[in-house]
C-alpha atoms as a PDB file:
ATOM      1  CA  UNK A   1      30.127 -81.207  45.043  1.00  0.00           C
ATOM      2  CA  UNK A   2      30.927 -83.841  42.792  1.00  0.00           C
ATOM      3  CA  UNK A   3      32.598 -87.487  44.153  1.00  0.00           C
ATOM      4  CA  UNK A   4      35.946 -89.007  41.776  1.00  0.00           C
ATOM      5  CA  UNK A   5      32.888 -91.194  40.034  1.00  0.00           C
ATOM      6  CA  UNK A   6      31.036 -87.832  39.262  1.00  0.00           C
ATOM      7  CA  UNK A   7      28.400 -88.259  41.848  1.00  0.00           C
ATOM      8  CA  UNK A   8      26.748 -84.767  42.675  1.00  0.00           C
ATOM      9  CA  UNK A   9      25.649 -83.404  45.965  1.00  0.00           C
ATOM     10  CA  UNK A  10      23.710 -80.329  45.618  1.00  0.00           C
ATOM     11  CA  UNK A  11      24.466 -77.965  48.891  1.00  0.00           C
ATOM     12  CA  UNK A  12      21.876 -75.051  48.394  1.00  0.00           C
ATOM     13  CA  UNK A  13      22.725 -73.687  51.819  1.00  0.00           C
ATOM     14  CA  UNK A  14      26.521 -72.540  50.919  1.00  0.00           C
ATOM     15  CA  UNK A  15      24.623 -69.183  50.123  1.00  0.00           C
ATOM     16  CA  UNK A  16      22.625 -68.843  52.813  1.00  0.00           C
ATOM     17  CA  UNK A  17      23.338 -65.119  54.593  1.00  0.00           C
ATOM     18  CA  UNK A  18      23.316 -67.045  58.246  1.00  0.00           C
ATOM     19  CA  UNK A  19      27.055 -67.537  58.771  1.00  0.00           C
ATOM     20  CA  UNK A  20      26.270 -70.818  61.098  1.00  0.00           C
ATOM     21  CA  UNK A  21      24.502 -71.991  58.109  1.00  0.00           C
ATOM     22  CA  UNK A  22      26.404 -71.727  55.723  1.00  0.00           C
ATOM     23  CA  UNK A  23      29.041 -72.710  57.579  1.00  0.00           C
ATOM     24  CA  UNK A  24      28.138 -75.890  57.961  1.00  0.00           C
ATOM     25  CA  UNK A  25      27.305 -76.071  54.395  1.00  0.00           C
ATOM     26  CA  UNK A  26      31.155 -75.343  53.427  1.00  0.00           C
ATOM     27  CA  UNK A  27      32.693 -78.437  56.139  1.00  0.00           C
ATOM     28  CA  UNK A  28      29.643 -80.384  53.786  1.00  0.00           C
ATOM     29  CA  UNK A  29      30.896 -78.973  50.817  1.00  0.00           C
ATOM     30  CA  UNK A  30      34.667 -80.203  51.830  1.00  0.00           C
ATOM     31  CA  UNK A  31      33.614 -83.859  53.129  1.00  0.00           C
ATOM     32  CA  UNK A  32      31.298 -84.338  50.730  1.00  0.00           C
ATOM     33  CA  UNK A  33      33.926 -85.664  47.738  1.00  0.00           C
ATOM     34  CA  UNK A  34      35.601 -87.579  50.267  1.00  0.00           C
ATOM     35  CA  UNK A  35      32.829 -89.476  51.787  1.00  0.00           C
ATOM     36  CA  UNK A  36      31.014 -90.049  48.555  1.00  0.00           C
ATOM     37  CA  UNK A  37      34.003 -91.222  46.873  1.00  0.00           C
ATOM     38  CA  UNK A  38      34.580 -93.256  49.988  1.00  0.00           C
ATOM     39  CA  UNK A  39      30.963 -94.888  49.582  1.00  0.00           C
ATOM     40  CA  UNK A  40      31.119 -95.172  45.790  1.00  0.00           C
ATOM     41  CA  UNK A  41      33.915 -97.285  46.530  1.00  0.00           C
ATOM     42  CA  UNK A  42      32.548 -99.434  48.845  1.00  0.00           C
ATOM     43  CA  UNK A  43      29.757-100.291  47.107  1.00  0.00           C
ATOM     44  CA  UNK A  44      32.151-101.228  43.885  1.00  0.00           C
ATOM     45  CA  UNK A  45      33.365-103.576  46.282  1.00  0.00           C
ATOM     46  CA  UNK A  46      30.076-104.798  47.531  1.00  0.00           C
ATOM     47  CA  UNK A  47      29.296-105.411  43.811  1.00  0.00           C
ATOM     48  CA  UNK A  48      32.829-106.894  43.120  1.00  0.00           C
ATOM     49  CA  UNK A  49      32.431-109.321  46.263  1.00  0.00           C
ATOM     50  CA  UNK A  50      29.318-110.362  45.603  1.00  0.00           C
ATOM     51  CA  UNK A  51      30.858-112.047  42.270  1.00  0.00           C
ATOM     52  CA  UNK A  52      33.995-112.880  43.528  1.00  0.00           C
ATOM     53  CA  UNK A  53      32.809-114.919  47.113  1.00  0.00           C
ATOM     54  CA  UNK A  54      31.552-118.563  46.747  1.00  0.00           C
ATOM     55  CA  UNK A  55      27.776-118.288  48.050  1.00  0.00           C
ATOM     56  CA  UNK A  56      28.364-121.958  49.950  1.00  0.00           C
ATOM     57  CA  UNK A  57      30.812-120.427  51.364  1.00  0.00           C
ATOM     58  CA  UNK A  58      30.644-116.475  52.900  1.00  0.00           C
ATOM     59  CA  UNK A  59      28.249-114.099  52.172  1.00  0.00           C
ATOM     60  CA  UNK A  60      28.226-110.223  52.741  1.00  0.00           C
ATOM     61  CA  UNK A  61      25.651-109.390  55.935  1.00  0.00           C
ATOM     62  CA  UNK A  62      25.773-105.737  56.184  1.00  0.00           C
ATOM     63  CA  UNK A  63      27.311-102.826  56.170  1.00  0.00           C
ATOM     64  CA  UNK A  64      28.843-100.722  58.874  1.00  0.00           C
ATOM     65  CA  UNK A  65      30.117 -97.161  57.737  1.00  0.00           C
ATOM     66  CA  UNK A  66      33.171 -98.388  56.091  1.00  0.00           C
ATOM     67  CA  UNK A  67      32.972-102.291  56.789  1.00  0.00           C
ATOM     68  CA  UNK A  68      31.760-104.963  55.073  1.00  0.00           C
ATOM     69  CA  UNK A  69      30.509-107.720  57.423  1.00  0.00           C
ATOM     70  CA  UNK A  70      30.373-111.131  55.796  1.00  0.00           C
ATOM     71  CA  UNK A  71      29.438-114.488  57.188  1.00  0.00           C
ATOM     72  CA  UNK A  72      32.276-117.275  56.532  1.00  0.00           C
ATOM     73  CA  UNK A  73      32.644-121.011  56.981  1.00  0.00           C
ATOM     74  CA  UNK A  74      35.328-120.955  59.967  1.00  0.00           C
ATOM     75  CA  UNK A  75      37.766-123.251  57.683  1.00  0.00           C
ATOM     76  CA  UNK A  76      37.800-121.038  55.083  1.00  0.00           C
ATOM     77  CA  UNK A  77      38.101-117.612  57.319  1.00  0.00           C
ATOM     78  CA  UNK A  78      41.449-116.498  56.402  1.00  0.00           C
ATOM     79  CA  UNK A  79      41.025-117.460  52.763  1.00  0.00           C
ATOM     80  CA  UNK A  80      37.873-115.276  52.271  1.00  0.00           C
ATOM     81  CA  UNK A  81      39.893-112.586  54.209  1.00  0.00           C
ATOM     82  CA  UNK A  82      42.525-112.215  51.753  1.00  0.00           C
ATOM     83  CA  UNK A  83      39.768-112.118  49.217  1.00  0.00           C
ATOM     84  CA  UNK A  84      37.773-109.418  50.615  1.00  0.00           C
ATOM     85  CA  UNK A  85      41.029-107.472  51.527  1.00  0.00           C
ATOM     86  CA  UNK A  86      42.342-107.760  48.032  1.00  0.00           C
ATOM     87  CA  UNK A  87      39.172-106.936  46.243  1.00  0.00           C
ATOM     88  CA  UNK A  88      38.771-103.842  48.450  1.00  0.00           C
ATOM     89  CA  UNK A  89      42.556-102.336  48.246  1.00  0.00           C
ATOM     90  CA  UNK A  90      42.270-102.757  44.052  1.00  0.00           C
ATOM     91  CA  UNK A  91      38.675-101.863  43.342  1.00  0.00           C
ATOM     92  CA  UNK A  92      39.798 -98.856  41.683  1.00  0.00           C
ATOM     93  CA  UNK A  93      43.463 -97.698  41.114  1.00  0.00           C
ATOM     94  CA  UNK A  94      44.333 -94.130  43.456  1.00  0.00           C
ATOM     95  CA  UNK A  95      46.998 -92.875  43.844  1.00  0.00           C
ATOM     96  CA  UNK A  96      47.675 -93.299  47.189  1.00  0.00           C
ATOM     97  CA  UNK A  97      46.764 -96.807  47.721  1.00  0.00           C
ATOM     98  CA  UNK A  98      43.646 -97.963  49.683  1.00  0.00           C
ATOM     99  CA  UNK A  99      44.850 -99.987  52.865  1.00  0.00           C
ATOM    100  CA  UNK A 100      42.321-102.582  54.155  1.00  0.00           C
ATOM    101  CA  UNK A 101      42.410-104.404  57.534  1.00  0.00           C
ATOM    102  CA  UNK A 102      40.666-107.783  57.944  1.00  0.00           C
ATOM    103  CA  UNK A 103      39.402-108.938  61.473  1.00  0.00           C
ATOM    104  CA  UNK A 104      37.290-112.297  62.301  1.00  0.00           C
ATOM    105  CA  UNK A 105      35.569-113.874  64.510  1.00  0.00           C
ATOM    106  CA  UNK A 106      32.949-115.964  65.848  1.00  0.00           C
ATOM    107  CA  UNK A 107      30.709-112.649  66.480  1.00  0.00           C
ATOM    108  CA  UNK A 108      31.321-108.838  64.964  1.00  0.00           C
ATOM    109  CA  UNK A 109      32.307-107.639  68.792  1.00  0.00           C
ATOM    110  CA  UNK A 110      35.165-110.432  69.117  1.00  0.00           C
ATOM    111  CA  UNK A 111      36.047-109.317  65.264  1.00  0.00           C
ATOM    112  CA  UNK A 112      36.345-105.536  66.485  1.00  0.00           C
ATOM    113  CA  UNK A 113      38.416-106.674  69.224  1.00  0.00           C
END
């Protein structure tokens, strides 16, 4: 299976004779574009944020499946926002257009919340 950036996952078991496995192998064999080209994606933005964000002023932390998790100065909060949004909906053009939501706050739980 191949990802839109031509990223290959090998799935050896879709011709294994045990229908459970390859079972499973075909639901890998259909996710497998998606989520690749999902994480392809986000790590173009990683790269593109990592540029684009003033170091004395946010920095990326980790990542959480499809989140980015940066650090900001609290004054600055909704500016960075809009940058990480914007960077993330126009990393690469679909067609059907990426939608980003941006949370804060003073911890990732009240962010989530």
């Amino acid at each position: 299976m191949t990802t839109l950036f031509g990223r290959v996952r090998y799935i050896p078991e879709i011709h294994n004779r045990s229908f459970t496995v390859r079972g499973n192998a075909e639901r890998m064999a259909i996710n497998a574009p998606i989520q690749g080209t999902a994480a392809d994606l986000l790590k173009l933005a990683m790269i593109a944020l990592e540029r684009k964000l003033p170091n004395e002023i946010a920095r990326m932390l980790l990542t959480v499946h499809d989140e980015i998790v940066i650090e900001a100065r609290e004054e600055r909060t909704e500016e960075m926002a809009g940058i990480v949004k914007e960077t993330m909906e126009t990393i690469f053009p679909l067609a059907v257009p990426l939608a980003v939501d941006a949370h804060w706050g003073k911890s990732w739980y009240d962010a989530k919340e």
